[in-house]
Protein backbone atom coordinates (compact mmCIF):
# COMPACT_ATOMS: atom_id res chain seq x y z
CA UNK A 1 79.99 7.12 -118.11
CA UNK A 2 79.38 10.13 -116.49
CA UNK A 3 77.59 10.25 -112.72
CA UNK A 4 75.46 13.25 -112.18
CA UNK A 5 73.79 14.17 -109.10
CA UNK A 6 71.33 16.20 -108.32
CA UNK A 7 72.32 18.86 -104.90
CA UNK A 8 68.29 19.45 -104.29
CA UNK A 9 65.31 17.43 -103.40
CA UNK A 10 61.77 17.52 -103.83
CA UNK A 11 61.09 19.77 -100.67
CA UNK A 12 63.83 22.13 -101.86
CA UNK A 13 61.96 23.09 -105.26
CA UNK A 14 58.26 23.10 -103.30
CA UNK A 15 59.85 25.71 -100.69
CA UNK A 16 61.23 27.88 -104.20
CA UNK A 17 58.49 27.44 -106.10
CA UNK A 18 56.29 28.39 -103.12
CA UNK A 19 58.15 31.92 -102.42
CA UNK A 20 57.99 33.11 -105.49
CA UNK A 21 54.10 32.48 -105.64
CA UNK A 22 54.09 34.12 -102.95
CA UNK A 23 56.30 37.17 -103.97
CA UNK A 24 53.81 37.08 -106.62
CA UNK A 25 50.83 37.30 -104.38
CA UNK A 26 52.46 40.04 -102.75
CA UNK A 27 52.76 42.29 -105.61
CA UNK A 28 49.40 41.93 -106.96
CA UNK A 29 47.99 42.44 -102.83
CA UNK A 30 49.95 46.02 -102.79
CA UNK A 31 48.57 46.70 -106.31
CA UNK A 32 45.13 46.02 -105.37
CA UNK A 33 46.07 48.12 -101.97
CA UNK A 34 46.76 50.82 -103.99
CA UNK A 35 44.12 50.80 -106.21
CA UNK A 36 41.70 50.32 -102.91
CA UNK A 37 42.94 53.43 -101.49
CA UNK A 38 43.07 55.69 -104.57
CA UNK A 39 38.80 54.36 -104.72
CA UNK A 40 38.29 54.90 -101.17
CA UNK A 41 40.07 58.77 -101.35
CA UNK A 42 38.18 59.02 -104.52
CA UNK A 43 34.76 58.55 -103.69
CA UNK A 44 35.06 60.29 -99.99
CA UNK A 45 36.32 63.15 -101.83
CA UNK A 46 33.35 63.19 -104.18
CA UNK A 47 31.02 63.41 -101.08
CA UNK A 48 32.57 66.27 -99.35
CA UNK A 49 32.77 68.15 -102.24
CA UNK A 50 29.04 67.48 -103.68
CA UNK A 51 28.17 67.79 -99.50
CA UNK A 52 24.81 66.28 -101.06
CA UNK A 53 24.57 63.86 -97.58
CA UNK A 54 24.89 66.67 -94.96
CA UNK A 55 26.59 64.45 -93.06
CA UNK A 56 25.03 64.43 -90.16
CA UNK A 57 25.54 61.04 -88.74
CA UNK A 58 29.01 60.41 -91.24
CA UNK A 59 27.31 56.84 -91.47
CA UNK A 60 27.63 56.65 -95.12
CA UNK A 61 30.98 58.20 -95.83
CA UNK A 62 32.38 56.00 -93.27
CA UNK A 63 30.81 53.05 -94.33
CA UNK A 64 33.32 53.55 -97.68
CA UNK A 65 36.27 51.75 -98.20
CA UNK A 66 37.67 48.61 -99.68
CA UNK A 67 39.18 45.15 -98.74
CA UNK A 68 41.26 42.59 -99.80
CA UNK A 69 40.40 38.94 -99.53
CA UNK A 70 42.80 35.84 -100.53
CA UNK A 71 40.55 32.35 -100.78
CA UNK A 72 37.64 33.88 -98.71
CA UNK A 73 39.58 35.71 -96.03
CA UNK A 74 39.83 39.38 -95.62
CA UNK A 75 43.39 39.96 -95.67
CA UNK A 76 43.34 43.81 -95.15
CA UNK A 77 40.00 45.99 -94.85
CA UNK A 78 40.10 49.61 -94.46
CA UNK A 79 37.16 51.97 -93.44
CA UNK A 80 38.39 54.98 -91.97
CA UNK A 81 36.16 56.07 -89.22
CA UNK A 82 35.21 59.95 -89.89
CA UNK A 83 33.80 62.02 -87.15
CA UNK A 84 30.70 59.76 -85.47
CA UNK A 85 30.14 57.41 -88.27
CA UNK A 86 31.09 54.32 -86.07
CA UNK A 87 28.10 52.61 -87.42
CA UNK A 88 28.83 53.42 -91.03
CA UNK A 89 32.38 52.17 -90.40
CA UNK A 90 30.89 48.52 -89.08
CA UNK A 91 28.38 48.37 -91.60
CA UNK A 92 31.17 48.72 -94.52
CA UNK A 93 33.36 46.00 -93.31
CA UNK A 94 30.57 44.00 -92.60
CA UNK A 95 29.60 43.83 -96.00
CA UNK A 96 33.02 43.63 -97.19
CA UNK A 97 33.53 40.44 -94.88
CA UNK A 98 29.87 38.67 -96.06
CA UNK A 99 31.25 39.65 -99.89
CA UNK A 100 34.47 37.83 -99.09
CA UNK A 101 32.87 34.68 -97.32
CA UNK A 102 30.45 34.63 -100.54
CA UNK A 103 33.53 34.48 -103.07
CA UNK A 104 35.15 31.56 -100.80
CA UNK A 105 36.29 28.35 -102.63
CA UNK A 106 37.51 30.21 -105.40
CA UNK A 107 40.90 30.31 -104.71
CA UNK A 108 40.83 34.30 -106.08
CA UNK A 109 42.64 37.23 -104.92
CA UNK A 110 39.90 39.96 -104.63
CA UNK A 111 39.70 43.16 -103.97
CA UNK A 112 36.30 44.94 -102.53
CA UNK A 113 35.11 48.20 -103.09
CA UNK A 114 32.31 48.92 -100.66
CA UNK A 115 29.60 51.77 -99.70
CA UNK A 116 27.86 49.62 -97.17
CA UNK A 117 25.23 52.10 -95.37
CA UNK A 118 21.91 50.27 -96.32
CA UNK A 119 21.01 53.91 -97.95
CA UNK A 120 24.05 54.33 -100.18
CA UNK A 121 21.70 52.71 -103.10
CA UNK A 122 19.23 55.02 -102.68
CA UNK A 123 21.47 57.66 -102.32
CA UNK A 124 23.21 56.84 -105.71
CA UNK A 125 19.67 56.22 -107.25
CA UNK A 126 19.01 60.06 -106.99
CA UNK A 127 21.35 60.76 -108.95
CA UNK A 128 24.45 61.43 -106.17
CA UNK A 129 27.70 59.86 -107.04
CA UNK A 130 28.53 57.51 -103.83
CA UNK A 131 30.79 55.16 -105.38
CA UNK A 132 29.80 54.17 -109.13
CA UNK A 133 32.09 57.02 -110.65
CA UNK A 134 34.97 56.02 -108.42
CA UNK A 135 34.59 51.71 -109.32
CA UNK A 136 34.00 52.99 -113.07
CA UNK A 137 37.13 54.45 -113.04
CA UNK A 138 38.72 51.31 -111.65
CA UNK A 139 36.80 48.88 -113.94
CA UNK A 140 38.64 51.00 -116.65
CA UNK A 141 41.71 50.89 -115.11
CA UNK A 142 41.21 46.91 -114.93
CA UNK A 143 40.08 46.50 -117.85
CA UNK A 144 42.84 48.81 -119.81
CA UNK A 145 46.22 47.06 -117.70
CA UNK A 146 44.93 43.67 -117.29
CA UNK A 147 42.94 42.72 -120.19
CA UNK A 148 45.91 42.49 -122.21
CA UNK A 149 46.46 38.94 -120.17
CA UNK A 150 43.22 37.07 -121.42
């Protein structure tokens, strides 16, 4: 009879099994990056060249951006600050952050695309594109690579 043994344990195939989740993770965190940043470049770009805010206070198109969260927690937000609009800035990664405590418990990689001035709505409402053509754009995208997986 032949004796085989096995040269790994338990913890051994946990610790592989667990990096290449992680590698995993990884990937689909810098493809969500860079679908985040093409939104955020996107949608700024649509207000300068509409210039339908006047941007006096640069409130709302600081207040644009995106963020990732992983289970709940914001991984990696980004809001870049433009001229004065410190408030805009705070007000977009505070409702990124209260979006990503809301989605908590569901074990979910998300990424969030985010106008958060409270007048970006109303903005939108009169007809000026904020964000809705830039998230259309990635719903597409979304839906045309990943759909193919349900």
């Amino acid at each position: 009879m032949i004796s085989v043994q096995a040269n790994f344990n338990m913890k051994s195939i946990h610790d592989y099994m667990e990096k290449k989740v992680n590698e995993k993770i990884d990937k689909v965190v810098d493809l969500l990056r860079k679908k985040g940043m093409e939104f955020t470049t996107k949608a700024r770009k649509k207000v300068y060249a509409a210039n339908p805010y006047n941007n006096i206070t640069y409130n709302l198109v600081s207040s644009v951006g995106f963020a990732i969260a992983k289970n709940g927690v914001i991984v990696e937000s980004y809001f870049p600050l433009e001229a004065t609009g410190v408030e805009g800035k705070a007000k977009g990664e505070a409702l990124a952050e209260t979006t990503a405590i809301n989605l908590a418990g569901r074990n979910d990689i998300v990424l969030i695309l985010a106008a958060g001035e409270d007048y970006a709505s109303y903005v939108q409402a009169k007809g000026k594109d904020v964000v809705n053509g830039s998230s259309d754009e990635f719903t597409a995208y979304v839906l045309q690579t990943w759909g193919a997986y349900r």
